[in-house]
Protein backbone atom coordinates (compact mmCIF):
# COMPACT_ATOMS: atom_id res chain seq x y z
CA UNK A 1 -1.99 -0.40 -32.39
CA UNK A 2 -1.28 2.52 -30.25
CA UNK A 3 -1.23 1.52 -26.48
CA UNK A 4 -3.46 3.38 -24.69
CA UNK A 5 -1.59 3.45 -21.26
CA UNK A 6 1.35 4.96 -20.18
CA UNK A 7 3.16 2.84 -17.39
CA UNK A 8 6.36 4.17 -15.45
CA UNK A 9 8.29 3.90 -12.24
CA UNK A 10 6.26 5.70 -9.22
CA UNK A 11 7.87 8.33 -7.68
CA UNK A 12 6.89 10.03 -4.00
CA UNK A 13 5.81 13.42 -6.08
CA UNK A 14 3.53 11.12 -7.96
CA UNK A 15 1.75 10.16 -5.12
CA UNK A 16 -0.77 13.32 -4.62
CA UNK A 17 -3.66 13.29 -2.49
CA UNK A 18 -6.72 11.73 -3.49
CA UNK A 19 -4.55 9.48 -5.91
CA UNK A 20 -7.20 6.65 -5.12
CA UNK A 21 -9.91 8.99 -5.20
CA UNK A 22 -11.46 6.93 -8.13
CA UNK A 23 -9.94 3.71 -8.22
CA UNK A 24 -11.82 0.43 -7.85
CA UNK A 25 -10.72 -2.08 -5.90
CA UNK A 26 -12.94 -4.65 -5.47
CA UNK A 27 -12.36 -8.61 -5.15
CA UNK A 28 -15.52 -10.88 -5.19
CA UNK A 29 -15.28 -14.60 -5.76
CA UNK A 30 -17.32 -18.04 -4.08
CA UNK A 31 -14.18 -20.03 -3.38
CA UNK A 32 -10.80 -19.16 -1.30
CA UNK A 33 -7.44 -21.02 -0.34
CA UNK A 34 -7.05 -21.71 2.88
CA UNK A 35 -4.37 -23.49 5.25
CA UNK A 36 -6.12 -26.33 6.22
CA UNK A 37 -3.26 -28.92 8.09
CA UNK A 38 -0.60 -26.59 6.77
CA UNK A 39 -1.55 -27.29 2.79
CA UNK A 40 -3.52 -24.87 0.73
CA UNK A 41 -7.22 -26.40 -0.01
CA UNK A 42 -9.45 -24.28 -2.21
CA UNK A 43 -12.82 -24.34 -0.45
CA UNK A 44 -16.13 -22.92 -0.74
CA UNK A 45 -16.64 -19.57 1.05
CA UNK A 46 -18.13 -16.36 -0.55
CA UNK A 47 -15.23 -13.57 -0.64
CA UNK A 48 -15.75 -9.53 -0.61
CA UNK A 49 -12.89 -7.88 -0.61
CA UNK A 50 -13.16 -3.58 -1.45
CA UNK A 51 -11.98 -0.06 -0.74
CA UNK A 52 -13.80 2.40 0.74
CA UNK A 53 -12.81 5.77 0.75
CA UNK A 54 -11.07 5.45 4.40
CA UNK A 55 -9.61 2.55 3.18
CA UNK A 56 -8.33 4.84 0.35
CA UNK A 57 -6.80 6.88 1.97
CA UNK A 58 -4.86 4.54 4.02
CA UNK A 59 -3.47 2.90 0.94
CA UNK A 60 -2.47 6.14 -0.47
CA UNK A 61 -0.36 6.70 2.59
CA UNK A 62 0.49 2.94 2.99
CA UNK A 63 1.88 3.78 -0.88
CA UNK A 64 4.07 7.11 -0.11
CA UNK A 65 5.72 5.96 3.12
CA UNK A 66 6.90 2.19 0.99
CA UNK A 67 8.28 4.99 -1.30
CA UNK A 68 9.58 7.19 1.42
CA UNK A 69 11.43 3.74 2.72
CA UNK A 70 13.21 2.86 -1.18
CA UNK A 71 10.50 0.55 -2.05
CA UNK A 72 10.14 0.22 -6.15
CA UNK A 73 6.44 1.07 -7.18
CA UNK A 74 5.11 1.37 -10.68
CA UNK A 75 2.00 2.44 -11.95
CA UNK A 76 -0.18 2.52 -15.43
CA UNK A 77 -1.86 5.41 -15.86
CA UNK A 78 -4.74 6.12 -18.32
CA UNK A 79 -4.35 9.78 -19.03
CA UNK A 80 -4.27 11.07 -15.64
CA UNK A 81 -6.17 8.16 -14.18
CA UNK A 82 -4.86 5.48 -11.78
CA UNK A 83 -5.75 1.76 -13.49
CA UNK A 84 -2.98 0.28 -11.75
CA UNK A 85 -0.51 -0.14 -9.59
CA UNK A 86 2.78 -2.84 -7.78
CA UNK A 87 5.17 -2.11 -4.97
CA UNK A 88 8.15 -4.13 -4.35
CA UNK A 89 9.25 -3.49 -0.59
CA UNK A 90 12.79 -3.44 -0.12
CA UNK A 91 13.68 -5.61 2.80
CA UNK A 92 14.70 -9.16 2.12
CA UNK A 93 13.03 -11.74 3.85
CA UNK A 94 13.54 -15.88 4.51
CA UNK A 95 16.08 -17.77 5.72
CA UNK A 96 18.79 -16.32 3.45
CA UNK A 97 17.65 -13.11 2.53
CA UNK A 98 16.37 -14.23 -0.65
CA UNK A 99 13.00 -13.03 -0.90
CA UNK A 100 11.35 -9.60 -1.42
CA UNK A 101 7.93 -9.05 -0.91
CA UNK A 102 5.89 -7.92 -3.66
CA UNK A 103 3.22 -5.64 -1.49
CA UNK A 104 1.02 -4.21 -3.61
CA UNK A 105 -0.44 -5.26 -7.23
CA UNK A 106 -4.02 -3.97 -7.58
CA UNK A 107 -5.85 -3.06 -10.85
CA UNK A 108 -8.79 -0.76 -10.88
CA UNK A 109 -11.54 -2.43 -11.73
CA UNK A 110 -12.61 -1.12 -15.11
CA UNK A 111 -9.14 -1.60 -16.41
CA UNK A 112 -8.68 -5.88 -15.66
CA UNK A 113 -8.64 -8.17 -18.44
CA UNK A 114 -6.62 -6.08 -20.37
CA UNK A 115 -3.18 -7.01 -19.27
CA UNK A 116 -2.02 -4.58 -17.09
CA UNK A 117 -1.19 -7.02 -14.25
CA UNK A 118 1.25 -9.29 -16.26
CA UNK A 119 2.89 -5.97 -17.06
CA UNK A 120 2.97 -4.20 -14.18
CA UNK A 121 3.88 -7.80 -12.02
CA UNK A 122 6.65 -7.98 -14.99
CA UNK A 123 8.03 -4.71 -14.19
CA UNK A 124 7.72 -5.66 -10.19
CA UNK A 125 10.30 -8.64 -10.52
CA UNK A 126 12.64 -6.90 -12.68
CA UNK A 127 12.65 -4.44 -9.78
CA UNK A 128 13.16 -7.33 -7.48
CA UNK A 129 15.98 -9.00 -9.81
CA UNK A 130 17.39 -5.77 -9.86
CA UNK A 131 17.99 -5.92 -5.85
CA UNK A 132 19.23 -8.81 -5.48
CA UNK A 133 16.27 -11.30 -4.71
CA UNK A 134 15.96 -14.70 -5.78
CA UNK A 135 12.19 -15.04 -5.31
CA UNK A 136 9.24 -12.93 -4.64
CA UNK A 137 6.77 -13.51 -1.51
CA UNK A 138 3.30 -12.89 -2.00
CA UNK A 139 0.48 -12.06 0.61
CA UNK A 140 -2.43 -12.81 -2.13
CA UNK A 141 -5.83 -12.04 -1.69
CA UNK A 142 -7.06 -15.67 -0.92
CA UNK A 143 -9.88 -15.59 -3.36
CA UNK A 144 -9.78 -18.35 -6.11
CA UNK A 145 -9.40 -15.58 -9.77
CA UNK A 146 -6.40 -13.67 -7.64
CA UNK A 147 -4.58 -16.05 -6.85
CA UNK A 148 -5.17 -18.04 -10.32
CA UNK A 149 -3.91 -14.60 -11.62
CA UNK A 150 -0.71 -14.90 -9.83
CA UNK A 151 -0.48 -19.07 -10.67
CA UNK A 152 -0.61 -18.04 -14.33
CA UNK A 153 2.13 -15.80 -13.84
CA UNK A 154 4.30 -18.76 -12.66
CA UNK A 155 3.86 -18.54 -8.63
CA UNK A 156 3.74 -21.50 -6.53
CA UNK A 157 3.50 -22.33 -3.34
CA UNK A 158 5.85 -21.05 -1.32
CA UNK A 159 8.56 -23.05 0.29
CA UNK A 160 8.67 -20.85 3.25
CA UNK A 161 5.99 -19.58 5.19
CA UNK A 162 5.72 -16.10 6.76
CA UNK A 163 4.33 -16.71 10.30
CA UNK A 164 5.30 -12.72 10.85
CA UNK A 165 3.33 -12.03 7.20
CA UNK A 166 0.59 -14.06 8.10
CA UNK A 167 0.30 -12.40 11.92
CA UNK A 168 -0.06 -9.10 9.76
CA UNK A 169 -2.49 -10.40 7.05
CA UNK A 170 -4.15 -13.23 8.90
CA UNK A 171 -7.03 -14.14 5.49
CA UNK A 172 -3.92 -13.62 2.65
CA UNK A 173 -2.52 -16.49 0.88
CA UNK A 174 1.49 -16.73 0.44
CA UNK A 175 2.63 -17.80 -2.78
CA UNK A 176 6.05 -17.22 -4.05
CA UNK A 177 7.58 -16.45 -7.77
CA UNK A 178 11.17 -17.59 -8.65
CA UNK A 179 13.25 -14.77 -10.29
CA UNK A 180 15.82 -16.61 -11.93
């Protein structure tokens, strides 16, 4: 069977206005982790989580200047559309440096279930292997099928927390991902 995507690093060029134009990013769920006395608890709390076209256009610049600073992005494309995308930012991060921080790993909407986010987050820690890390940090979307998504992928819960992360993304949900 002939795979229908085409998936390959991201480069700057790649990154043309209205990239996002069409893509689908939407999150919606009735439970979310939380830090409740410092541990995660899973509790019940209706989560929305989508794009609109400002938003967009944020991400698409959000996207070029990670890439204008050496991040390593990949996207799948289908034909000439978008269905997914992961950025691995290139600063390390925790007490020795060991982390990187994977940014960015969204699917368009009418492309999940079909596997793209095990390949693209595959691709995202051989990038991170690649530079040196030991582990990837993740800022998840708290909302109970993301971060199952990343716990099926092998994440945990991280053994250092980001207070500086969590300043920036006050809602997200850190979870790490040994490399080795």
């Amino acid at each position: 069977m002939q795979d229908r995507f085409r998936i390959c690093a991201l480069a700057l060029p790649d990154c043309r206005l209205g990239l996002f134009k069409d893509f689908e990013r939407r999150s919606t769920d009735t439970h979310i982790w939380k830090y409740i006395d410092g541990k995660g608890t899973l509790v019940e709390q209706p989560f929305l989580r989508e794009w609109d076209a400002e938003k967009r256009e944020r991400m698409e610049e959000n996207l070029r200047q990670s890439l204008r600073e050496g991040a390593a992005a990949f996207a799948a494309w289908d034909d000439r559309e978008l269905a997914g995308y992961c950025v691995v930012r290139p600063e390390p991060l925790g007490s020795r440096g060991q982390y990187l921080k994977l940014d960015m790993l969204h699917i368009s909407v009418p492309y999940r279930g079909q596997g793209l986010g095990g390949r693209l987050f595959g691709l995202a820690c051989g990038a991170a292997r690649e530079r040196g890390a030991e582990k990837l940090i993740i800022c998840s979307a708290p909302n109970e099928t993301t971060v199952a998504f990343y716990r099926h992928m092998g994440c945990m819960e991280t053994m250092e927390f980001f207070s500086a992360l969590a300043k920036l993304e006050p809602e997200d949900y850190q979870i790490e991902f040994e490399l080795r």
